[in-house]
C-alpha atoms as a PDB file:
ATOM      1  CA  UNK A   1       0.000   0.000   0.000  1.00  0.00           C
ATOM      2  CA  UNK A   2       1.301   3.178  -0.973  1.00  0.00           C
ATOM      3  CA  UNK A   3       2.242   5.764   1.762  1.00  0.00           C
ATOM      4  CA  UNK A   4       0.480   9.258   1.245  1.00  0.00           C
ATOM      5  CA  UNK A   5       2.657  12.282   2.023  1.00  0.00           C
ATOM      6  CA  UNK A   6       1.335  14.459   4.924  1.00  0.00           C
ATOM      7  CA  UNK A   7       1.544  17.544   1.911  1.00  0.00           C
ATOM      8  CA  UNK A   8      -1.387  15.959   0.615  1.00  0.00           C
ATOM      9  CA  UNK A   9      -3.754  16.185   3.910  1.00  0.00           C
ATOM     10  CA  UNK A  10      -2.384  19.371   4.772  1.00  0.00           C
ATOM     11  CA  UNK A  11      -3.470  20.964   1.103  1.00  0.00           C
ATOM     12  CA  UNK A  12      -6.855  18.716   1.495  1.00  0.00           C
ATOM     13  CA  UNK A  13      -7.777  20.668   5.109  1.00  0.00           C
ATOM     14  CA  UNK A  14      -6.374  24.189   4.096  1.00  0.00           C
ATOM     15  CA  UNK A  15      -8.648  24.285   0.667  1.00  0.00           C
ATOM     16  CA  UNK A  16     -11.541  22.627   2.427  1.00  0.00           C
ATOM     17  CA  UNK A  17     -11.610  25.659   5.087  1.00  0.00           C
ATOM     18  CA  UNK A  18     -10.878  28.296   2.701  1.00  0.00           C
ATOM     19  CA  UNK A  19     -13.797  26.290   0.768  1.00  0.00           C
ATOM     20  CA  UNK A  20     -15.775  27.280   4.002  1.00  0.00           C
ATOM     21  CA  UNK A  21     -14.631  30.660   5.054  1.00  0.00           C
ATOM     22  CA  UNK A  22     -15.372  31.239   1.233  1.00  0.00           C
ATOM     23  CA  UNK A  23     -19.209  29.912   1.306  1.00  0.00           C
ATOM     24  CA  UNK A  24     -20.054  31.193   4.954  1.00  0.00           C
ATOM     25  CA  UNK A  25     -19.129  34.796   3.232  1.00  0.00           C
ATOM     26  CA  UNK A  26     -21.295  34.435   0.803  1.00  0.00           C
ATOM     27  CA  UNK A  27     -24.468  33.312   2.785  1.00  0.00           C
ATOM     28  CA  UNK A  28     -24.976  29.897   1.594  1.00  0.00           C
ATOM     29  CA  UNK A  29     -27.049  27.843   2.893  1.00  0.00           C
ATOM     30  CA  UNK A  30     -26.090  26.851   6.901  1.00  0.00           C
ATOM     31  CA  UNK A  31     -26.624  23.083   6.593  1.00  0.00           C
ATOM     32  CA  UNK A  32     -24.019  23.183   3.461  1.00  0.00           C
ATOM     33  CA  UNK A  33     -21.683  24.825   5.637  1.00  0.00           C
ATOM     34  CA  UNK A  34     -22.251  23.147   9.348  1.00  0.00           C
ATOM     35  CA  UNK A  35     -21.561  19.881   7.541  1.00  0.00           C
ATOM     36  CA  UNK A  36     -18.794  21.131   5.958  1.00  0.00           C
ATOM     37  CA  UNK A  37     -17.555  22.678   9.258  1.00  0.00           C
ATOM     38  CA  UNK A  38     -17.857  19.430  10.925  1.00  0.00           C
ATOM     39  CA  UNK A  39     -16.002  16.924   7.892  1.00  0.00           C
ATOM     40  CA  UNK A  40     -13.201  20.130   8.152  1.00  0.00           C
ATOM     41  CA  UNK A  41     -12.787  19.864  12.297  1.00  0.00           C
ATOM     42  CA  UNK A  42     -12.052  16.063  11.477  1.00  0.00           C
ATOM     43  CA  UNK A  43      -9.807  16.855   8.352  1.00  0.00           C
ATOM     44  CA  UNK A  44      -7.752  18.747  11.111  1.00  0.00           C
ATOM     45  CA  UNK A  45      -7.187  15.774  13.843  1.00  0.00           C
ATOM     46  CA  UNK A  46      -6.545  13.470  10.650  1.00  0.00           C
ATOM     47  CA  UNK A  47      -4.305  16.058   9.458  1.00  0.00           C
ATOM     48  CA  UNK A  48      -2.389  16.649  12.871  1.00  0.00           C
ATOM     49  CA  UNK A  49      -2.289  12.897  13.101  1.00  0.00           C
ATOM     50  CA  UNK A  50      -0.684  12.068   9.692  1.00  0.00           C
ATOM     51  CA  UNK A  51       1.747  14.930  10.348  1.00  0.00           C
ATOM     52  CA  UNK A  52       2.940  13.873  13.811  1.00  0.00           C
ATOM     53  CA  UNK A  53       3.512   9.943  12.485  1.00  0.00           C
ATOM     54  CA  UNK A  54       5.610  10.711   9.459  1.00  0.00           C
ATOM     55  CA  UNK A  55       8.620   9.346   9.069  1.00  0.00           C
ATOM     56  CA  UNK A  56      10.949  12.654   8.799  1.00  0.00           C
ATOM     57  CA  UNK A  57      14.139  12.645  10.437  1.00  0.00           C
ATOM     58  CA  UNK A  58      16.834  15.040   9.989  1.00  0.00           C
ATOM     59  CA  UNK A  59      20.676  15.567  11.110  1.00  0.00           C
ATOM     60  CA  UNK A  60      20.258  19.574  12.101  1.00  0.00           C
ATOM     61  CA  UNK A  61      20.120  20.277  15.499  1.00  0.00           C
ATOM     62  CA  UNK A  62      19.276  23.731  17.727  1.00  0.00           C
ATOM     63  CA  UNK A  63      22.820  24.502  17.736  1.00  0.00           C
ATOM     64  CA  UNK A  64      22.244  24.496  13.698  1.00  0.00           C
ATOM     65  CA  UNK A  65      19.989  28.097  14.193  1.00  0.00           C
ATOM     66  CA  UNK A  66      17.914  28.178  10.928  1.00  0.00           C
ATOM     67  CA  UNK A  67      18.734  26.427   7.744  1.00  0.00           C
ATOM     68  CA  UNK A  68      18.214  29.458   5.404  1.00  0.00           C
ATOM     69  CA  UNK A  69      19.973  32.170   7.815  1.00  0.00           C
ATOM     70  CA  UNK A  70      22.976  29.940   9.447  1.00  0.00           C
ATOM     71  CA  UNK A  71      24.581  31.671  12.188  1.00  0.00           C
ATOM     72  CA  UNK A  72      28.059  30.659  13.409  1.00  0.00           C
ATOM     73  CA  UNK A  73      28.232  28.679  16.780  1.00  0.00           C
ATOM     74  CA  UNK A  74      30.022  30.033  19.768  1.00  0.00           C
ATOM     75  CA  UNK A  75      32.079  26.830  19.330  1.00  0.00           C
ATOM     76  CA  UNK A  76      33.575  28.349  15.536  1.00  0.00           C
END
């Protein structure tokens, strides 16, 4: 079975809301968007979930600062 990357729920929940924020604004109707509302609140725990088990590992520590502004180390 074929791993999905956390990107992919991450884009799903962040259009779905704006998909929300967008129809709410624009007085549709309020079943449309409680429903929606509701599938969106449990695109978010999936979403959390998915990101907190992926299998990321790096070899940059604190002492590394930021990766696109490195600073030098008191050690240097």
């Amino acid at each position: 079975m074929k791993k999905n990357s956390p990107y992919l729920y991450v884009t799903i929940t962040t259009l779905l809301l704006v998909t929300i924020t967008i129809m709410s604004a624009m007085n549709m109707p309020f079943n449309w968007v409680f429903y929606l509302t509701i599938i969106g609140q449990i695109m978010v725990v999936v979403m959390v979930y998915k990101v907190l088990v992926d299998d990321y590992s790096t070899d940059k520590t604190f002492e590394d600062y930021y990766e696109d502004n490195p600073i030098k180390s008191p050690k240097d």
